[in-house]
ModelCIF file with pLDDT and N, C-alpha, C, O atoms, coordinates in Angstrom:
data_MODEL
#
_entry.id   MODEL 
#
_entity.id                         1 
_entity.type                       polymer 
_entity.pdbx_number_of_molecules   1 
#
_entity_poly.entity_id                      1 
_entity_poly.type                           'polypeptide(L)' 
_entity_poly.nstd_linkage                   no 
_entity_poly.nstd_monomer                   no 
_entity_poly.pdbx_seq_one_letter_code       
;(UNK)(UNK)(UNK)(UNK)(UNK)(UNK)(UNK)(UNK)(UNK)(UNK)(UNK)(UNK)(UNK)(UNK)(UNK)(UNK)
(UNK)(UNK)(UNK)(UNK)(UNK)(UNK)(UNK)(UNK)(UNK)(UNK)(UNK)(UNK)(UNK)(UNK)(UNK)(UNK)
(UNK)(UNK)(UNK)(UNK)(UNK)(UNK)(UNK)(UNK)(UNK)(UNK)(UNK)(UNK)(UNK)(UNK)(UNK)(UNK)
;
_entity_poly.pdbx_seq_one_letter_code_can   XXXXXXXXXXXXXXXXXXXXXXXXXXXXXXXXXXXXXXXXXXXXXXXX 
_entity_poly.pdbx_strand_id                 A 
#
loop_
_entity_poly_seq.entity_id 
_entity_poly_seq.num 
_entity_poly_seq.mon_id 
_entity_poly_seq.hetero 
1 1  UNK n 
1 2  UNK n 
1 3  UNK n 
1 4  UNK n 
1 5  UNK n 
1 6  UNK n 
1 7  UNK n 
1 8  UNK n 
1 9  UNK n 
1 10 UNK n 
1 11 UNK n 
1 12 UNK n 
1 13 UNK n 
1 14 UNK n 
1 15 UNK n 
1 16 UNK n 
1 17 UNK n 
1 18 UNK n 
1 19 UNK n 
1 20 UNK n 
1 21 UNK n 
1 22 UNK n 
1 23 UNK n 
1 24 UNK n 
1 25 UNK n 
1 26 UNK n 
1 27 UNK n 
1 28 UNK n 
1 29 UNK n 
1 30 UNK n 
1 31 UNK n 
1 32 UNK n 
1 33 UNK n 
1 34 UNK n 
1 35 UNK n 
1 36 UNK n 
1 37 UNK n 
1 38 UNK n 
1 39 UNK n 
1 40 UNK n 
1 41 UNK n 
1 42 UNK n 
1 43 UNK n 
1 44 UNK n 
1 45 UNK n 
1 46 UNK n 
1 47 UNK n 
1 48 UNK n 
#
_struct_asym.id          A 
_struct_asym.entity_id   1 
#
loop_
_ma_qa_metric.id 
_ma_qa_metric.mode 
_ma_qa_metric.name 
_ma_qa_metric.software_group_id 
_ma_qa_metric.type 
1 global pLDDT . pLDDT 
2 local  pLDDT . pLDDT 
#
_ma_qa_metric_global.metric_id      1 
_ma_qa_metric_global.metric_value   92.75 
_ma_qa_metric_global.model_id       1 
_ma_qa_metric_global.ordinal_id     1 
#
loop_
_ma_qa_metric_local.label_asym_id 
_ma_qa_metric_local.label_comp_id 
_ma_qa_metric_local.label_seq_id 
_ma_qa_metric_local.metric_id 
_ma_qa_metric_local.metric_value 
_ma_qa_metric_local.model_id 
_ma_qa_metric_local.ordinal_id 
A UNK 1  2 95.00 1 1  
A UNK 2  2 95.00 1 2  
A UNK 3  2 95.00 1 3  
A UNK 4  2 95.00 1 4  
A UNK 5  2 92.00 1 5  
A UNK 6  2 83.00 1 6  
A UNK 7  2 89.00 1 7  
A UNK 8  2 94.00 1 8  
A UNK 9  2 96.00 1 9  
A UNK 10 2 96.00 1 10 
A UNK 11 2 97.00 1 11 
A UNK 12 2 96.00 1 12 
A UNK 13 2 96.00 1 13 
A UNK 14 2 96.00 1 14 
A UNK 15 2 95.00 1 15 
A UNK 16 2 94.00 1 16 
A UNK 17 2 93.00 1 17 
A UNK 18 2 93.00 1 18 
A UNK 19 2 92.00 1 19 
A UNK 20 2 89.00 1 20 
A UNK 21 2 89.00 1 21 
A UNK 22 2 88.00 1 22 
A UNK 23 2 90.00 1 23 
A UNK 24 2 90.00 1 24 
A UNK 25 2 89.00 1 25 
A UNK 26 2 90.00 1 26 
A UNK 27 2 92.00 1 27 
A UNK 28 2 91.00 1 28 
A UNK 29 2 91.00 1 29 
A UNK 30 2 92.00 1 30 
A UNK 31 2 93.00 1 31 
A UNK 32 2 93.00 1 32 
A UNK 33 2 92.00 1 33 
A UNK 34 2 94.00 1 34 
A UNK 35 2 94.00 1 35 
A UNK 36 2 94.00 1 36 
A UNK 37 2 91.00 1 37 
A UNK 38 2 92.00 1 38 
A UNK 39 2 92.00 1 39 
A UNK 40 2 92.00 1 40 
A UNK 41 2 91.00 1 41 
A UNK 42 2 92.00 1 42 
A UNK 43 2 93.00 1 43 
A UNK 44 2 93.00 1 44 
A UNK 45 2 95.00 1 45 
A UNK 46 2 96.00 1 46 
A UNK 47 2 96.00 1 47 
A UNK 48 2 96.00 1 48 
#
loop_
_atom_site.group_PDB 
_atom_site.id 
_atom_site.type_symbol 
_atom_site.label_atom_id 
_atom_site.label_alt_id 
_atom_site.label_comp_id 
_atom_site.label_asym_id 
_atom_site.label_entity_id 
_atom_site.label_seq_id 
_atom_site.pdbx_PDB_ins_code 
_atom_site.Cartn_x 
_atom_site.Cartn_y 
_atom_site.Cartn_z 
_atom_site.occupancy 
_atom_site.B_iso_or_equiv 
_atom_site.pdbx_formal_charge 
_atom_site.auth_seq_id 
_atom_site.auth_comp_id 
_atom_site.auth_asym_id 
_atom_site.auth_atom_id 
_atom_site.pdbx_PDB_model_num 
ATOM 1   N N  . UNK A 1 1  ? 60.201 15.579 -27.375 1.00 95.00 ? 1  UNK A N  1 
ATOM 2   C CA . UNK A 1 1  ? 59.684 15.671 -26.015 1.00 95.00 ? 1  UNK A CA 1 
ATOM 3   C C  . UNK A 1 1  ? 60.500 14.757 -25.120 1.00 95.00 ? 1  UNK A C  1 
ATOM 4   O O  . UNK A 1 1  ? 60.785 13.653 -25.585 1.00 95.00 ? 1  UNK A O  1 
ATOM 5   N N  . UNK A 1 2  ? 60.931 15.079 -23.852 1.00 95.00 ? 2  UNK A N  1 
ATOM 6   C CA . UNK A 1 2  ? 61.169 14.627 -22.884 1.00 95.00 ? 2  UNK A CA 1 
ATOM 7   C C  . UNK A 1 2  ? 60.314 13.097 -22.386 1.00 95.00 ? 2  UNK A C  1 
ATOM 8   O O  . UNK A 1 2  ? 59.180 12.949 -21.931 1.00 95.00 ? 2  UNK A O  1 
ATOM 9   N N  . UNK A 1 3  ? 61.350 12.137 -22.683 1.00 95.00 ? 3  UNK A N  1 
ATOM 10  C CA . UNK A 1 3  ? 60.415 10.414 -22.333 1.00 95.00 ? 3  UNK A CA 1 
ATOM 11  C C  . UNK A 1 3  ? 62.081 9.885  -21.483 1.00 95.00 ? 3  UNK A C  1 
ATOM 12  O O  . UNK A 1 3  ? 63.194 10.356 -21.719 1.00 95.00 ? 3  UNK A O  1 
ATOM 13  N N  . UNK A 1 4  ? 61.670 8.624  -20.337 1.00 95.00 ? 4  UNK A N  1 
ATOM 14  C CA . UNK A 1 4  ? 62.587 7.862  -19.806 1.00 95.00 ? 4  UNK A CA 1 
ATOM 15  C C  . UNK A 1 4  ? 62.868 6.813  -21.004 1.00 95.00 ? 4  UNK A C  1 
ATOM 16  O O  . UNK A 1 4  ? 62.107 5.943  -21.429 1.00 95.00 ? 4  UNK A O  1 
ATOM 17  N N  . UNK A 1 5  ? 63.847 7.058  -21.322 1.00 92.00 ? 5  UNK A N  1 
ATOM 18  C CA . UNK A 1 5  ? 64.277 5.689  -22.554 1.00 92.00 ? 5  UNK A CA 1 
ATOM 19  C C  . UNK A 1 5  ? 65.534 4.814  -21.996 1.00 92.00 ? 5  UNK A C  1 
ATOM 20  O O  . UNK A 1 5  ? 66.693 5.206  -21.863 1.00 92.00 ? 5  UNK A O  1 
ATOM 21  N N  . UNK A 1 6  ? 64.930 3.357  -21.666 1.00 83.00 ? 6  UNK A N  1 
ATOM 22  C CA . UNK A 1 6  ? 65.657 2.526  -20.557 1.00 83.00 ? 6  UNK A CA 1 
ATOM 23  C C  . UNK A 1 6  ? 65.817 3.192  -19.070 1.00 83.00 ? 6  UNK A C  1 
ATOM 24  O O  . UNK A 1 6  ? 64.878 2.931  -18.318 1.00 83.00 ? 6  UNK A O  1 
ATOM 25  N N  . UNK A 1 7  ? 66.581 3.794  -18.671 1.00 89.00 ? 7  UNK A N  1 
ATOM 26  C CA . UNK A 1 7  ? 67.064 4.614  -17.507 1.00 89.00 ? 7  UNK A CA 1 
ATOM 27  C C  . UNK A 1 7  ? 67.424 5.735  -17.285 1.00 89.00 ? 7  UNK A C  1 
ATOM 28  O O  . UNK A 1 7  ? 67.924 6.143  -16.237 1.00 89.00 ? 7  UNK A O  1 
ATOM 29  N N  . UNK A 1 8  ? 67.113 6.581  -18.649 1.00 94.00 ? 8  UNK A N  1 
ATOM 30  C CA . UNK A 1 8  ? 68.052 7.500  -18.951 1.00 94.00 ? 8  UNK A CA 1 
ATOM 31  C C  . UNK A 1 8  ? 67.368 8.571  -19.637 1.00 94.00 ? 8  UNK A C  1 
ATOM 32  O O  . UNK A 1 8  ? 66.893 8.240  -20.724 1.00 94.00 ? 8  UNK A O  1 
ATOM 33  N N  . UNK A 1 9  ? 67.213 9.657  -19.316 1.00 96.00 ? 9  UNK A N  1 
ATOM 34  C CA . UNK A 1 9  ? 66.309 10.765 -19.835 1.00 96.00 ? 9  UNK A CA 1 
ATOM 35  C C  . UNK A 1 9  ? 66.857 11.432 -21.238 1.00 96.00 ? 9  UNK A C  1 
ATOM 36  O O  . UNK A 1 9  ? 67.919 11.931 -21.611 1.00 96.00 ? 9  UNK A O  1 
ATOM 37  N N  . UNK A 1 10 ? 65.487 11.157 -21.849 1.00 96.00 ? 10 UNK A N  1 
ATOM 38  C CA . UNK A 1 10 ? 65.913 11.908 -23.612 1.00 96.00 ? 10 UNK A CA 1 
ATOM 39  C C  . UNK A 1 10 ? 65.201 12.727 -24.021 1.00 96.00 ? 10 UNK A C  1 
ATOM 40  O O  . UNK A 1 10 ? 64.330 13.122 -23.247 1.00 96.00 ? 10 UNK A O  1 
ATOM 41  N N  . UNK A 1 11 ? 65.251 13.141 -24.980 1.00 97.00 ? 11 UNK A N  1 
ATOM 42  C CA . UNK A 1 11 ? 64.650 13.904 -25.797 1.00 97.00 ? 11 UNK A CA 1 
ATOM 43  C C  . UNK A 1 11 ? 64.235 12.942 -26.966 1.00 97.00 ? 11 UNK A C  1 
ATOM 44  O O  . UNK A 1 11 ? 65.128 12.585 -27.733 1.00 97.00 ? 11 UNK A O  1 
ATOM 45  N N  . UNK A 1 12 ? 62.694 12.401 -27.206 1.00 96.00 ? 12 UNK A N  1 
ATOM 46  C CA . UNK A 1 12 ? 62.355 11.741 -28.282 1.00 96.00 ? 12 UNK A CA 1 
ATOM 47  C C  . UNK A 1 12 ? 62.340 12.318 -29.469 1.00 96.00 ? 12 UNK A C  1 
ATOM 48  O O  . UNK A 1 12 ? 61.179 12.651 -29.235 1.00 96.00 ? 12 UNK A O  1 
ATOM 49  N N  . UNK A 1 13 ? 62.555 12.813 -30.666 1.00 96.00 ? 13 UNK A N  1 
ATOM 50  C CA . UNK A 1 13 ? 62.815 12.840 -31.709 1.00 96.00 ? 13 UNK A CA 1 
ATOM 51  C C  . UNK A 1 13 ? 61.497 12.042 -32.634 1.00 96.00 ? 13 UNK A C  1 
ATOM 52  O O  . UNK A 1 13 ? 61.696 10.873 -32.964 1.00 96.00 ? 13 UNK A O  1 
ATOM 53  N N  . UNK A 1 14 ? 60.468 12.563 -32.939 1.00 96.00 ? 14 UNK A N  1 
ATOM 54  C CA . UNK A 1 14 ? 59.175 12.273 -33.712 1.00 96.00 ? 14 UNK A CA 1 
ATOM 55  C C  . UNK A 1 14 ? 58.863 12.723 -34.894 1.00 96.00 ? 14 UNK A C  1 
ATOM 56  O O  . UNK A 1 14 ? 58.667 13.938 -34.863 1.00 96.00 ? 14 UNK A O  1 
ATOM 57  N N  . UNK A 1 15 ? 58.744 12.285 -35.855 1.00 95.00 ? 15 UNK A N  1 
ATOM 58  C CA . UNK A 1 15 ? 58.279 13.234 -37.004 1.00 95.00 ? 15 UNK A CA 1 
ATOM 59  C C  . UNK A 1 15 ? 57.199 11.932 -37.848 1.00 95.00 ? 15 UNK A C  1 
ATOM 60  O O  . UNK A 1 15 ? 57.408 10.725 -37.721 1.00 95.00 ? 15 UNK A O  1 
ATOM 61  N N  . UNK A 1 16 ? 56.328 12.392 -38.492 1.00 94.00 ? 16 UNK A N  1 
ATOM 62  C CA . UNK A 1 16 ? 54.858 11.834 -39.252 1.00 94.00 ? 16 UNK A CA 1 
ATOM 63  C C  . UNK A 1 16 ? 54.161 12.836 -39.876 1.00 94.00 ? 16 UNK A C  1 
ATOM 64  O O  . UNK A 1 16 ? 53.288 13.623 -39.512 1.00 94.00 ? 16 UNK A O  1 
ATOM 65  N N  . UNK A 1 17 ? 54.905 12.568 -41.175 1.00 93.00 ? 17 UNK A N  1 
ATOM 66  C CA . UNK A 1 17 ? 53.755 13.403 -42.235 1.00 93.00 ? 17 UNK A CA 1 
ATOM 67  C C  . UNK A 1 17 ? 53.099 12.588 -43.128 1.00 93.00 ? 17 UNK A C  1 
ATOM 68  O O  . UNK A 1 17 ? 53.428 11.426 -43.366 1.00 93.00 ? 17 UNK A O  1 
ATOM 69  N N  . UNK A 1 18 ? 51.922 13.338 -43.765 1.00 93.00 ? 18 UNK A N  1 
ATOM 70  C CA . UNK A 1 18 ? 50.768 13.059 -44.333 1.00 93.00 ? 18 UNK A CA 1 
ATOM 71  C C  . UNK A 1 18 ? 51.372 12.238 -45.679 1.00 93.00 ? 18 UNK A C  1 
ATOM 72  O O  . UNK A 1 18 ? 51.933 13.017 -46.450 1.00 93.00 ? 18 UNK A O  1 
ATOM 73  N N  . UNK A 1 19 ? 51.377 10.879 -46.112 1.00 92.00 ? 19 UNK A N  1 
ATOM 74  C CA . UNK A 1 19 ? 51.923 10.697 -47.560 1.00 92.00 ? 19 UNK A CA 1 
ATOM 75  C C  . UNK A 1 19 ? 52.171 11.645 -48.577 1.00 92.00 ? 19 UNK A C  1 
ATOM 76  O O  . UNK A 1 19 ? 53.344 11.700 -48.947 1.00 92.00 ? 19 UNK A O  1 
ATOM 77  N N  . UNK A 1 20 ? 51.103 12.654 -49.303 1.00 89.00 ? 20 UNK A N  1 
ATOM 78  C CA . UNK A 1 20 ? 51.048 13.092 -49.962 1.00 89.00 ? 20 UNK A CA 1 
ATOM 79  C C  . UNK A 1 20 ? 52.325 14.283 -49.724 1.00 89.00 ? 20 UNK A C  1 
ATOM 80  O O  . UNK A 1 20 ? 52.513 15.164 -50.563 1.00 89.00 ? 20 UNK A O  1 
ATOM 81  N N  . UNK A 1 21 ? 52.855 14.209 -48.922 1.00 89.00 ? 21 UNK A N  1 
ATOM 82  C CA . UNK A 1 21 ? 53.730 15.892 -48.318 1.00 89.00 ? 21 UNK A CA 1 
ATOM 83  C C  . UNK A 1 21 ? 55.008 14.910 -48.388 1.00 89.00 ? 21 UNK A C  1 
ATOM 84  O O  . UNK A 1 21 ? 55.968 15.665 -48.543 1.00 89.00 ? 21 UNK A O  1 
ATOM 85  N N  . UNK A 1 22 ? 55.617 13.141 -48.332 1.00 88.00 ? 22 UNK A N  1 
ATOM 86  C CA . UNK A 1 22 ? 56.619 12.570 -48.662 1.00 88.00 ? 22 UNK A CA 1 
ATOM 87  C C  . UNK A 1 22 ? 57.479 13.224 -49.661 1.00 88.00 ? 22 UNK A C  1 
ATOM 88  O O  . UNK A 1 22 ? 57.098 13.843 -50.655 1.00 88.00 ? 22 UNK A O  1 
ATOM 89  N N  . UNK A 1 23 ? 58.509 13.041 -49.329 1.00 90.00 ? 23 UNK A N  1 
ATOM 90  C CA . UNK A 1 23 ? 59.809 13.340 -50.284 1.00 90.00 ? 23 UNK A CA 1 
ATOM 91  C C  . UNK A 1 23 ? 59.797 14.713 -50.970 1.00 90.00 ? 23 UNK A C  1 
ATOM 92  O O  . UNK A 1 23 ? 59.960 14.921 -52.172 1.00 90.00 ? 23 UNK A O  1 
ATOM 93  N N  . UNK A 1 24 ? 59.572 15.635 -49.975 1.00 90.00 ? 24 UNK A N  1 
ATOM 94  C CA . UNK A 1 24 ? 59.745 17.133 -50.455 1.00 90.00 ? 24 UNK A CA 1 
ATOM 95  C C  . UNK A 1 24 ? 60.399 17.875 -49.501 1.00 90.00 ? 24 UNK A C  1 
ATOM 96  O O  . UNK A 1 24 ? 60.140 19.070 -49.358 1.00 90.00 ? 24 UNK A O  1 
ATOM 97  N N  . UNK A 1 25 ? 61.659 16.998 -48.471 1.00 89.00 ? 25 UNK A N  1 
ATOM 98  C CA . UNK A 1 25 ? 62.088 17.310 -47.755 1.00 89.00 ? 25 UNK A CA 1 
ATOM 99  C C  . UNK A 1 25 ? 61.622 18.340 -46.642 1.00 89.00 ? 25 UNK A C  1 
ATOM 100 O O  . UNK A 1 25 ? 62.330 19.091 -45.971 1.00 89.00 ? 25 UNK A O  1 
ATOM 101 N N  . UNK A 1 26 ? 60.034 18.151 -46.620 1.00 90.00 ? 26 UNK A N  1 
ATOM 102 C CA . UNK A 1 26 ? 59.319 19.038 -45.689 1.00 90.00 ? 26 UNK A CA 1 
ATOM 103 C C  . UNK A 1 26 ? 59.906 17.951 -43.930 1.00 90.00 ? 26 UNK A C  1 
ATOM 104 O O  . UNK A 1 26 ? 59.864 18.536 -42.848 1.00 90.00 ? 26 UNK A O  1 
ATOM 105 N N  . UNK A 1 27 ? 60.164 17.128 -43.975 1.00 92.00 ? 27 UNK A N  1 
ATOM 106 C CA . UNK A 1 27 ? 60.624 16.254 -42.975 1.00 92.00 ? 27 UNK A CA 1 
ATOM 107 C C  . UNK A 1 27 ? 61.656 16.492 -42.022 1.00 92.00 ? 27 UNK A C  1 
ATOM 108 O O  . UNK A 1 27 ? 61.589 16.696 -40.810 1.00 92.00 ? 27 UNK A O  1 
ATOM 109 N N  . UNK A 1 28 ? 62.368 16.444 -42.599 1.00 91.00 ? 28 UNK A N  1 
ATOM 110 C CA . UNK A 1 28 ? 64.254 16.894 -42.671 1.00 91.00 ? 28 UNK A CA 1 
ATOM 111 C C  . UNK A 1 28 ? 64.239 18.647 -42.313 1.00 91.00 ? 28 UNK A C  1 
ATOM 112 O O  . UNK A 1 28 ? 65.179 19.228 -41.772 1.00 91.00 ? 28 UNK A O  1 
ATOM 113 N N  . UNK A 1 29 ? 63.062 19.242 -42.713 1.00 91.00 ? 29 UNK A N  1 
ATOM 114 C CA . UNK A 1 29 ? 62.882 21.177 -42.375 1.00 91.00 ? 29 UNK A CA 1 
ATOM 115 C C  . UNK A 1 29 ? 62.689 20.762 -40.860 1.00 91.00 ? 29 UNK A C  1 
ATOM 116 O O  . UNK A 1 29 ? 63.486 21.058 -39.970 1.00 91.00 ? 29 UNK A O  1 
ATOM 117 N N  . UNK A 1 30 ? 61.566 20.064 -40.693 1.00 92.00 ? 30 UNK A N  1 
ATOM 118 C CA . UNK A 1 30 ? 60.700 20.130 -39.031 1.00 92.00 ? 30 UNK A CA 1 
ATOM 119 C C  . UNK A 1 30 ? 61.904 19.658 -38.390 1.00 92.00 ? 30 UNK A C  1 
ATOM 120 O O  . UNK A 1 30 ? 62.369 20.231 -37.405 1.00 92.00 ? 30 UNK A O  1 
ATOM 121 N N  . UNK A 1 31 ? 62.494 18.503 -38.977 1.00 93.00 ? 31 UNK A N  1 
ATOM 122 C CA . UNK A 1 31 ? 63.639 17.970 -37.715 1.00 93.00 ? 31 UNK A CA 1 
ATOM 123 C C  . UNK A 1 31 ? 64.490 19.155 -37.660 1.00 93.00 ? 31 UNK A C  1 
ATOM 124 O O  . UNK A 1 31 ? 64.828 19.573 -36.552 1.00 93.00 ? 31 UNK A O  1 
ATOM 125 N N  . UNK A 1 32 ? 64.807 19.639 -38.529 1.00 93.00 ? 32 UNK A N  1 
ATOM 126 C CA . UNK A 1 32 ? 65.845 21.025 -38.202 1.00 93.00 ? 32 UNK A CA 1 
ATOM 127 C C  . UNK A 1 32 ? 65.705 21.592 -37.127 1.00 93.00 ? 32 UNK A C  1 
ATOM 128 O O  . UNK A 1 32 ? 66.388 21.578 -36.102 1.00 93.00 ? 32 UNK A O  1 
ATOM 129 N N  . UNK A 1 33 ? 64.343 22.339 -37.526 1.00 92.00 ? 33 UNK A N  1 
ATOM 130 C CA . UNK A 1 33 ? 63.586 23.179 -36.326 1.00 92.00 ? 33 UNK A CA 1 
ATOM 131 C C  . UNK A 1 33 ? 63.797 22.353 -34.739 1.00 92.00 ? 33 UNK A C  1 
ATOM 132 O O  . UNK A 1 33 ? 64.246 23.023 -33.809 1.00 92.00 ? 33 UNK A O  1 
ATOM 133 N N  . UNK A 1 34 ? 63.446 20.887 -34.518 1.00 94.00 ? 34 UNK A N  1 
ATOM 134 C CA . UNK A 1 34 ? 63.045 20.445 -33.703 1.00 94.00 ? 34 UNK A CA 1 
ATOM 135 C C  . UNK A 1 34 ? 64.648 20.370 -32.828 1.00 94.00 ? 34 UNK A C  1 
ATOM 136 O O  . UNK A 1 34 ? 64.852 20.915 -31.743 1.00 94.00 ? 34 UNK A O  1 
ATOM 137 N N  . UNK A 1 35 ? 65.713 19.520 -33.647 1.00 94.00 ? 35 UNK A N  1 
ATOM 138 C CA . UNK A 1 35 ? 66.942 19.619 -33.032 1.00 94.00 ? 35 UNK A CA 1 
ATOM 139 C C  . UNK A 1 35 ? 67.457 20.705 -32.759 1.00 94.00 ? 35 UNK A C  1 
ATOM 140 O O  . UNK A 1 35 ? 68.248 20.726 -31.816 1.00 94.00 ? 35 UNK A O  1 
ATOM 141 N N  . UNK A 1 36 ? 67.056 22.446 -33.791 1.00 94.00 ? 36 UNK A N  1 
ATOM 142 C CA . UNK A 1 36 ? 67.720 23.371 -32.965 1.00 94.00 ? 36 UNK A CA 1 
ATOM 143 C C  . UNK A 1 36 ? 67.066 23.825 -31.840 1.00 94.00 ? 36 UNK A C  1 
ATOM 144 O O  . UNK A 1 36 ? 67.757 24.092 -30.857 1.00 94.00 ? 36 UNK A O  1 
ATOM 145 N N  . UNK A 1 37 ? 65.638 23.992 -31.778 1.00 91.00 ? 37 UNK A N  1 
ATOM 146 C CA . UNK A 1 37 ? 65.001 24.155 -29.868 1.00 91.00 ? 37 UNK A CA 1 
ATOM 147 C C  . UNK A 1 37 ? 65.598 23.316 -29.212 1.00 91.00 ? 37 UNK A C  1 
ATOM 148 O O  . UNK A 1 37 ? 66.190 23.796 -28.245 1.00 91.00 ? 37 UNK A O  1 
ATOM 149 N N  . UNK A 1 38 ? 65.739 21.648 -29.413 1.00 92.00 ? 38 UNK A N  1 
ATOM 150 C CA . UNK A 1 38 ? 66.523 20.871 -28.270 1.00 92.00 ? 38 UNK A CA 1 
ATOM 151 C C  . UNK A 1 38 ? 67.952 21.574 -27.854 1.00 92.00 ? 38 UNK A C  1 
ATOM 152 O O  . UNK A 1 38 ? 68.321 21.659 -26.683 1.00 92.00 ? 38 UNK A O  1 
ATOM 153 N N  . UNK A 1 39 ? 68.762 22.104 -29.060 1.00 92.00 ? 39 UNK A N  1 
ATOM 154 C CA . UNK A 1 39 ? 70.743 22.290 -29.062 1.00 92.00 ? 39 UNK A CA 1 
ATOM 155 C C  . UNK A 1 39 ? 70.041 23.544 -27.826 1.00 92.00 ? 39 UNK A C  1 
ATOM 156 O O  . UNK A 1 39 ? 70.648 23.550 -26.755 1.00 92.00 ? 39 UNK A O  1 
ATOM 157 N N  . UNK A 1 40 ? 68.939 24.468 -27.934 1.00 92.00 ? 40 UNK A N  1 
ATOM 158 C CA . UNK A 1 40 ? 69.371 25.006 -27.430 1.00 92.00 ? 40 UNK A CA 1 
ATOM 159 C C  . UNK A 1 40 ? 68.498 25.763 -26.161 1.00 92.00 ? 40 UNK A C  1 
ATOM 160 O O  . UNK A 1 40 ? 68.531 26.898 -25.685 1.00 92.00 ? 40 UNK A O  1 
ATOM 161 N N  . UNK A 1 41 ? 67.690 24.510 -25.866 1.00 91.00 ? 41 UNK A N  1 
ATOM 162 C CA . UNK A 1 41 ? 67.234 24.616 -24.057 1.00 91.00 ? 41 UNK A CA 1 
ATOM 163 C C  . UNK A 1 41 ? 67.387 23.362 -23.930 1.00 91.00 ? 41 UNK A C  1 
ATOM 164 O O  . UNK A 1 41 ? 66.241 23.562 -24.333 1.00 91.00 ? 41 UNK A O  1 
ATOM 165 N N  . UNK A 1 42 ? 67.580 22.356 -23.805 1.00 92.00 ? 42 UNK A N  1 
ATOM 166 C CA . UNK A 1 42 ? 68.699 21.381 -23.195 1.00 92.00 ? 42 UNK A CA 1 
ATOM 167 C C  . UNK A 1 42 ? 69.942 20.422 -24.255 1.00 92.00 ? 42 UNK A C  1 
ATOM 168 O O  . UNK A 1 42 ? 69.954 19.282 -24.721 1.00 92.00 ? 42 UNK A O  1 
ATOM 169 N N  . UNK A 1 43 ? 70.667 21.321 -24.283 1.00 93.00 ? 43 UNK A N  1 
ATOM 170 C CA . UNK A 1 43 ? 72.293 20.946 -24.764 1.00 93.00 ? 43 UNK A CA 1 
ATOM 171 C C  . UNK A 1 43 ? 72.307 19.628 -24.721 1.00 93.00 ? 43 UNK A C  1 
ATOM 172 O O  . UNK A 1 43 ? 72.389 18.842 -25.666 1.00 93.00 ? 43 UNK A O  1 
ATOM 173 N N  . UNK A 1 44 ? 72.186 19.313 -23.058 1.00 93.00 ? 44 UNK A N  1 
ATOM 174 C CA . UNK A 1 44 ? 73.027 18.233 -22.645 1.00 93.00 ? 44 UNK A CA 1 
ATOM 175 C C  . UNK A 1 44 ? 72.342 17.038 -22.989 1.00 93.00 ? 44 UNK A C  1 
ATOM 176 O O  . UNK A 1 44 ? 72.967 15.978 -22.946 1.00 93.00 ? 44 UNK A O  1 
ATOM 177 N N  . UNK A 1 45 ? 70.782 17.064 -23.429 1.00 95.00 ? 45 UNK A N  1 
ATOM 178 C CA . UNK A 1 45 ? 70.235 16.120 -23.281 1.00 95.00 ? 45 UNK A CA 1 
ATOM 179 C C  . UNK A 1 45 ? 70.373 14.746 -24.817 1.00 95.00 ? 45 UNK A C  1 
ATOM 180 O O  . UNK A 1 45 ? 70.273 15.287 -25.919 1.00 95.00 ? 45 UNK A O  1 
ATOM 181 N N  . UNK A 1 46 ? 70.490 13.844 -24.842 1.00 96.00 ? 46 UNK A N  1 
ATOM 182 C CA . UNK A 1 46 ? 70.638 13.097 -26.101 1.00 96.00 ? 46 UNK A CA 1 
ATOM 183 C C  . UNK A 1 46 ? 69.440 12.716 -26.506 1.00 96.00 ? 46 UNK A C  1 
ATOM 184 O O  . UNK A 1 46 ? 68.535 12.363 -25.751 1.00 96.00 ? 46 UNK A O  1 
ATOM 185 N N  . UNK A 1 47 ? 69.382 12.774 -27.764 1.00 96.00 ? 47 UNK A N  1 
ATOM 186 C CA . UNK A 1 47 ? 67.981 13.059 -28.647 1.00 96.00 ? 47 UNK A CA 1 
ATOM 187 C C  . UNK A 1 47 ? 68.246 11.519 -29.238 1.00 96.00 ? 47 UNK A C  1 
ATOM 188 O O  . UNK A 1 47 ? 69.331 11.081 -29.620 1.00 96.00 ? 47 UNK A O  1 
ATOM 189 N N  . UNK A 1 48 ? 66.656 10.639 -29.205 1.00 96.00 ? 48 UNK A N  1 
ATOM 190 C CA . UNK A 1 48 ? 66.917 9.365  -29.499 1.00 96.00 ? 48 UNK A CA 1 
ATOM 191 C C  . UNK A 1 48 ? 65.588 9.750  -30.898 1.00 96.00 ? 48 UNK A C  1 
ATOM 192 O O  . UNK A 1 48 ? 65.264 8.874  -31.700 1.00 96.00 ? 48 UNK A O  1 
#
């Protein structure tokens, strides 16, 4: 989601799963998903 980080508009980058769902690379799937909607309705924006 869209947050001011210092001066400068980003894209925050969040992920929190349930312990039990740890280390089954279900984590690393969602960020996939999440960085390709960012690559591709705002390109330009840098994902913190």
């Amino acid at each position: 989601k869209k947050i001011y980080f210092g001066n400068k508009e980003v894209l925050n980058l969040y992920y929190n799963l349930s312990p039990e769902k740890w280390g089954r690379g279900y984590a690393t799937e969602m960020i996939a998903k999440a960085l390709e909607t960012a690559g591709s309705c705002l390109p330009s924006y840098p994902v913190v």
